[in-house]
C-alpha atoms as a PDB file:
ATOM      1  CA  UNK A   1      74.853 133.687 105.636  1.00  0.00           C
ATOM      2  CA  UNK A   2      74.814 130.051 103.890  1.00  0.00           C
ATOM      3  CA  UNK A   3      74.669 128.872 107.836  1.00  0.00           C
ATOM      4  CA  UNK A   4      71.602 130.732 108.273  1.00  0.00           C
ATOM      5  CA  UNK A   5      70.112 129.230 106.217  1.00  0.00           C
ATOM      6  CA  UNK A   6      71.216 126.234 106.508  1.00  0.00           C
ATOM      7  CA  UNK A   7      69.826 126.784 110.512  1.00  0.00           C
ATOM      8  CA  UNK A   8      66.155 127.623 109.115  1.00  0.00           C
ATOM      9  CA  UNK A   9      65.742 124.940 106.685  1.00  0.00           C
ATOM     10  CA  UNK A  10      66.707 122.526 110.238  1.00  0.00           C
ATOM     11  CA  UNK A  11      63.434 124.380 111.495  1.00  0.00           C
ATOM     12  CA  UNK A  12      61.506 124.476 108.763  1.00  0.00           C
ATOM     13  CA  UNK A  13      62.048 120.623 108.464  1.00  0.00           C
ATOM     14  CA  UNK A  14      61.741 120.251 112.565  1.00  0.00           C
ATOM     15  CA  UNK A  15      58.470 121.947 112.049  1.00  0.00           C
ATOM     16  CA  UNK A  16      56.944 119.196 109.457  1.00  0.00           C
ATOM     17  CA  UNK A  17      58.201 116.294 111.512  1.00  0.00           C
ATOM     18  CA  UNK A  18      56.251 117.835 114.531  1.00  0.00           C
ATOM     19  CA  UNK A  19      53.090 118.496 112.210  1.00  0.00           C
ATOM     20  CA  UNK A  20      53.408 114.645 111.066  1.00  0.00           C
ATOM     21  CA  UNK A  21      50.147 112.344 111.401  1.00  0.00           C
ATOM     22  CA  UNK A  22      49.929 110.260 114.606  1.00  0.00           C
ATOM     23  CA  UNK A  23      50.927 106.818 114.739  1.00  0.00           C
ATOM     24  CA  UNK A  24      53.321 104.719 116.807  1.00  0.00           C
ATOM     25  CA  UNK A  25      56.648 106.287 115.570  1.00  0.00           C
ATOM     26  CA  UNK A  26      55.281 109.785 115.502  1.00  0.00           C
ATOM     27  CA  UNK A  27      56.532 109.847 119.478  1.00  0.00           C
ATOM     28  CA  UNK A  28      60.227 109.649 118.173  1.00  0.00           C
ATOM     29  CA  UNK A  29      59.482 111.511 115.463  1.00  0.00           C
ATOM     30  CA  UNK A  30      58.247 114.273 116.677  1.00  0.00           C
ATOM     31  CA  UNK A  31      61.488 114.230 119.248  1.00  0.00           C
ATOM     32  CA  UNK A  32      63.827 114.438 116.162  1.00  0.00           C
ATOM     33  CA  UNK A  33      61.433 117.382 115.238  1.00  0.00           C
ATOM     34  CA  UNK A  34      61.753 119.182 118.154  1.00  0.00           C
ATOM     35  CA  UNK A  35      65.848 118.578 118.591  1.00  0.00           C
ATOM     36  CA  UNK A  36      66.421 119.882 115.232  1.00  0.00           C
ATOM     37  CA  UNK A  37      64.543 123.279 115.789  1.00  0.00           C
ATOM     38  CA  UNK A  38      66.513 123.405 119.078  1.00  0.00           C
ATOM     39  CA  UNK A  39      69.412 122.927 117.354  1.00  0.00           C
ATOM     40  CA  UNK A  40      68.607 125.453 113.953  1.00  0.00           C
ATOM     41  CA  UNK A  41      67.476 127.817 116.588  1.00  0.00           C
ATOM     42  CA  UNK A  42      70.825 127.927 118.465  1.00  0.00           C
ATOM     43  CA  UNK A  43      72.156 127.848 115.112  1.00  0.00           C
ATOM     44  CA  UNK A  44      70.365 130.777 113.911  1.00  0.00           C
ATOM     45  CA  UNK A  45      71.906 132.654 116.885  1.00  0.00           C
ATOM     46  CA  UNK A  46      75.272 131.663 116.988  1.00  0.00           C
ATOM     47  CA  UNK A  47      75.545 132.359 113.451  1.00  0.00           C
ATOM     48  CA  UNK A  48      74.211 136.340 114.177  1.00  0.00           C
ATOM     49  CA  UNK A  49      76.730 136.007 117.211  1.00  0.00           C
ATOM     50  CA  UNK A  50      79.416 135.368 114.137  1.00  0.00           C
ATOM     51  CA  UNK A  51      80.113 131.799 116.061  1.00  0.00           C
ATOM     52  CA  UNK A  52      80.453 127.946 114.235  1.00  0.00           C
ATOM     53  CA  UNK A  53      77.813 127.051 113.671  1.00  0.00           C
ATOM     54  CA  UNK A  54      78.424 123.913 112.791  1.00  0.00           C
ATOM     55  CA  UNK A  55      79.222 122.409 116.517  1.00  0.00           C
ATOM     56  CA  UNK A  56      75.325 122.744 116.670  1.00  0.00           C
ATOM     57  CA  UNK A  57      74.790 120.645 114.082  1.00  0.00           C
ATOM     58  CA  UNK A  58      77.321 118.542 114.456  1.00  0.00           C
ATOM     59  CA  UNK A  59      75.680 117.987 117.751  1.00  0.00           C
ATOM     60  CA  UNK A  60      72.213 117.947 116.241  1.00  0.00           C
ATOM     61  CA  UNK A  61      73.010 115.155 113.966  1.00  0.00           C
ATOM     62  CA  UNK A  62      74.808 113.049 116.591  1.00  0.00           C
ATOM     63  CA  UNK A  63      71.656 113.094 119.027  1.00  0.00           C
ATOM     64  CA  UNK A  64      69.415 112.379 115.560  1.00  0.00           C
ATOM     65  CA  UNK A  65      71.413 109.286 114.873  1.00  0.00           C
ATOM     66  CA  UNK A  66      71.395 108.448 118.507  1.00  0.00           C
ATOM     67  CA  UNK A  67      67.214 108.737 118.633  1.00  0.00           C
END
């Protein structure tokens, strides 16, 4: 369950960097935004599957670093 929601605060905060004012980072910002709802989303169902999890963010934080 903590995974859950774990997964829907990644949204939640995905969600706010997409909503963010425009200015010249808000390109890659919004990017990170989008990758980590992708990423709480597949979360979010691998966790109902009864699946880790935590590959997805594990993979979530390595393309965040990355951008």
């Amino acid at each position: 369950m903590k995974n859950i929601l774990w997964d829907i605060l990644m949204i939640a905060i995905g969600v706010v960097l997409i909503m963010f004012p425009g200015t010249a980072i808000d390109i890659s910002i919004k990017v990170i935004g989008v990758i980590l709802i992708v990423a709480g989303a597949a979360g979010v169902v691998l966790g109902i599957k009864g699946q880790g999890a935590y590959q997805v963010y594990t993979m979530g934080g390595a393309v965040v670093s990355v951008a």
